[in-house]
C-alpha atoms as a PDB file:
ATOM      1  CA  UNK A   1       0.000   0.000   0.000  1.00  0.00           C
ATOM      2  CA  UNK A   2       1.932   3.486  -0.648  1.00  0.00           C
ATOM      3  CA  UNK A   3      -0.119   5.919   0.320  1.00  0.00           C
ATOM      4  CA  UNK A   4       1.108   4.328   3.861  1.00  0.00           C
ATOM      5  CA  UNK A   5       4.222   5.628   3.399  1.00  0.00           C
ATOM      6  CA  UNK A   6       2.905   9.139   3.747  1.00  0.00           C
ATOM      7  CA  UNK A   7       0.803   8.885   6.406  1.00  0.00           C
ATOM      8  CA  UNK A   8       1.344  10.000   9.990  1.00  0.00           C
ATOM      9  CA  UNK A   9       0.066   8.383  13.571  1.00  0.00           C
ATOM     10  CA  UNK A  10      -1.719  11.038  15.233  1.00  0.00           C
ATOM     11  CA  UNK A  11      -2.579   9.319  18.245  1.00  0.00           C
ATOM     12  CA  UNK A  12      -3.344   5.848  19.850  1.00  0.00           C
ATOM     13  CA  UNK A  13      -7.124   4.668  20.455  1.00  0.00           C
ATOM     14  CA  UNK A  14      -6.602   2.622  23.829  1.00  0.00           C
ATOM     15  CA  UNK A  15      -6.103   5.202  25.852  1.00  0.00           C
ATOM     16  CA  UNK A  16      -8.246   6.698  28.812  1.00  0.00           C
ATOM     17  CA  UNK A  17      -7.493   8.946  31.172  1.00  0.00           C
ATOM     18  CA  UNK A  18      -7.707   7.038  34.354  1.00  0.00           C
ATOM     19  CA  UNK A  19      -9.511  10.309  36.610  1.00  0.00           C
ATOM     20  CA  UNK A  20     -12.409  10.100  33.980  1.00  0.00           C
ATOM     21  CA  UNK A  21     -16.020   8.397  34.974  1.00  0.00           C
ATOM     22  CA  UNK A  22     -15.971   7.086  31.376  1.00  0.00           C
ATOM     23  CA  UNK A  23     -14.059   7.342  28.219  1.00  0.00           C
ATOM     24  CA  UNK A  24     -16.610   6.180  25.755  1.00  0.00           C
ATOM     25  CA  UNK A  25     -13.336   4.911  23.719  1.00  0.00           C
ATOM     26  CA  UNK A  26     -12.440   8.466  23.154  1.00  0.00           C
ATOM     27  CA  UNK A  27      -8.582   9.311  22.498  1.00  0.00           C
ATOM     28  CA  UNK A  28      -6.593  11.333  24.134  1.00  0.00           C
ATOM     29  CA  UNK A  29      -6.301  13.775  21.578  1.00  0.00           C
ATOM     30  CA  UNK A  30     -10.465  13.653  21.386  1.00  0.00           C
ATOM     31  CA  UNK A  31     -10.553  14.259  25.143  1.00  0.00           C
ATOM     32  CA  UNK A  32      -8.558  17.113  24.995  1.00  0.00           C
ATOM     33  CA  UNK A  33      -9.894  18.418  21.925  1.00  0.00           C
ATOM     34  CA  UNK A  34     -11.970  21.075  23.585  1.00  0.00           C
ATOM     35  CA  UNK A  35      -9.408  21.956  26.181  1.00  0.00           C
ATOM     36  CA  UNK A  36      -9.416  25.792  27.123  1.00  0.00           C
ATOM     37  CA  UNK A  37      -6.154  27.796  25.249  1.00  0.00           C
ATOM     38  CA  UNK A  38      -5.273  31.479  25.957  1.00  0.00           C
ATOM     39  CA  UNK A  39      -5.304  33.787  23.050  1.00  0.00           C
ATOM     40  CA  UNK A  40      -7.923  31.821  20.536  1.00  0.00           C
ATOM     41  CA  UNK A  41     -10.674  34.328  19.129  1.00  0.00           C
ATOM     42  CA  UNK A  42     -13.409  35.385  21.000  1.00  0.00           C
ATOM     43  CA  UNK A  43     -15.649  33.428  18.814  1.00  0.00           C
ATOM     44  CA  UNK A  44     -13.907  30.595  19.658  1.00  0.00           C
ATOM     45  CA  UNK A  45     -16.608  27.885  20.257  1.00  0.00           C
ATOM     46  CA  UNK A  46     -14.966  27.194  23.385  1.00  0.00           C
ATOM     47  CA  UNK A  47     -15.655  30.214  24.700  1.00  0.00           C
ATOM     48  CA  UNK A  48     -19.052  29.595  25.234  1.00  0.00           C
ATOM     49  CA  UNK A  49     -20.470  29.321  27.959  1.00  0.00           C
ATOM     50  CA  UNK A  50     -22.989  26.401  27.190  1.00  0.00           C
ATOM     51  CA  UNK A  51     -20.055  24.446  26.133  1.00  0.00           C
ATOM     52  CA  UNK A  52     -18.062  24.811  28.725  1.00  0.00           C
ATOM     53  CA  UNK A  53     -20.448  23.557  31.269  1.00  0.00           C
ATOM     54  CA  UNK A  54     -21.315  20.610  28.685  1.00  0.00           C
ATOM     55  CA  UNK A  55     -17.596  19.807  28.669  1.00  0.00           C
ATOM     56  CA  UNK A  56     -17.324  19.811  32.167  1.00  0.00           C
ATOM     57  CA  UNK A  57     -20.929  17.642  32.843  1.00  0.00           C
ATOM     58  CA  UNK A  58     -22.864  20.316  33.760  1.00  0.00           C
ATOM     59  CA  UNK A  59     -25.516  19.143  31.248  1.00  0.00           C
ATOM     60  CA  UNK A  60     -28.804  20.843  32.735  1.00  0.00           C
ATOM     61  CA  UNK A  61     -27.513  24.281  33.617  1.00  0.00           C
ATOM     62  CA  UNK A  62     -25.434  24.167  30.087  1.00  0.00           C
ATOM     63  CA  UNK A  63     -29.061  23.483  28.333  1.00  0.00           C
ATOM     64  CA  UNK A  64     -30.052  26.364  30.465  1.00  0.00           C
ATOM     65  CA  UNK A  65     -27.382  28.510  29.601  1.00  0.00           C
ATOM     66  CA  UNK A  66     -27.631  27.315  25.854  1.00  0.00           C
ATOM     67  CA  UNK A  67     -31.824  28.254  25.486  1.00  0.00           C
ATOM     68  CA  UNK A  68     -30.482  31.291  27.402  1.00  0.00           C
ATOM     69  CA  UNK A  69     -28.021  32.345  24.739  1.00  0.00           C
ATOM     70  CA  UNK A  70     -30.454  31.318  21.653  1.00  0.00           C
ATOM     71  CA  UNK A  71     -32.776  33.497  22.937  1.00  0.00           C
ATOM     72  CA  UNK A  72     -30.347  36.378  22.828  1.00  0.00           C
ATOM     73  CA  UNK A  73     -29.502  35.666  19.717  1.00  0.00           C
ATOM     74  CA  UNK A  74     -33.192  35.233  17.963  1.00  0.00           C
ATOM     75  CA  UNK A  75     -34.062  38.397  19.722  1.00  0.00           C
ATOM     76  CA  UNK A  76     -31.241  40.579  18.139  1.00  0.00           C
ATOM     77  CA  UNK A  77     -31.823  39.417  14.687  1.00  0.00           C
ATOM     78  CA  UNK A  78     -35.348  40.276  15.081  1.00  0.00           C
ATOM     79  CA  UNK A  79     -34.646  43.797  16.464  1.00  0.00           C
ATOM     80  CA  UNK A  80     -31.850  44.051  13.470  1.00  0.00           C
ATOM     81  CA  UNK A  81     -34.765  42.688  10.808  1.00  0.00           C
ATOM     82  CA  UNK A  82     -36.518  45.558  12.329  1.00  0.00           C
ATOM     83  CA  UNK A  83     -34.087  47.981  12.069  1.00  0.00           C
ATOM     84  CA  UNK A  84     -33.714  47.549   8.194  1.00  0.00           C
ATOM     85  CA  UNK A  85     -36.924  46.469   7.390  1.00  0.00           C
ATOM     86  CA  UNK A  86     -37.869  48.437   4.086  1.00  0.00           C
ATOM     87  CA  UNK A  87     -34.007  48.627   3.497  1.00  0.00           C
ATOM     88  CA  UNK A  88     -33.013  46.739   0.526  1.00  0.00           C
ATOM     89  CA  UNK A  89     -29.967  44.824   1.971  1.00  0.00           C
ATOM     90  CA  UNK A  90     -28.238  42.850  -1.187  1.00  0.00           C
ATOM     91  CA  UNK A  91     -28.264  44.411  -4.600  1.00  0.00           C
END
């Protein structure tokens, strides 16, 4: 097979970190996918909240947090629809 030859091992699949409840037969390198990191941009995914709490088992409050957010979010597009309604946006 030669496309072997130019492939790379990224990481080994038995492998679970031993302070975890369960790994669900996730990598290391899929456990610490999410991991925090200084300096990423602010609209970083994991810099939100929701996830956060999701990554750390927090599922109800990050559900909470998540409708929470959505509803931010569905509210400002509708003041911003209102705000240019009549306002031809793409010619």
């Amino acid at each position: 097979m030669p496309w072997l030859s130019d492939t790379v091992l990224v990481d080994n699949v038995a492998y679970c970190r031993p302070e975890l409840e369960r790994c669900y037969h996730f990598t290391k390198f899929a456990v610490e996918l999410n991991e925090p990191e200084a300096d990423v941009a602010p609209t970083d995914s994991r810099n939100r909240p929701d996830q956060r709490l999701m990554e750390e088992g927090n599922w109800d409050e990050a559900n909470r947090v998540k409708v929470l957010l959505e509803d931010k979010q569905r509210a400002a597009a509708r003041q911003m629809l209102a705000a240019t309604a009549g306002t031809q946006l793409f010619t």
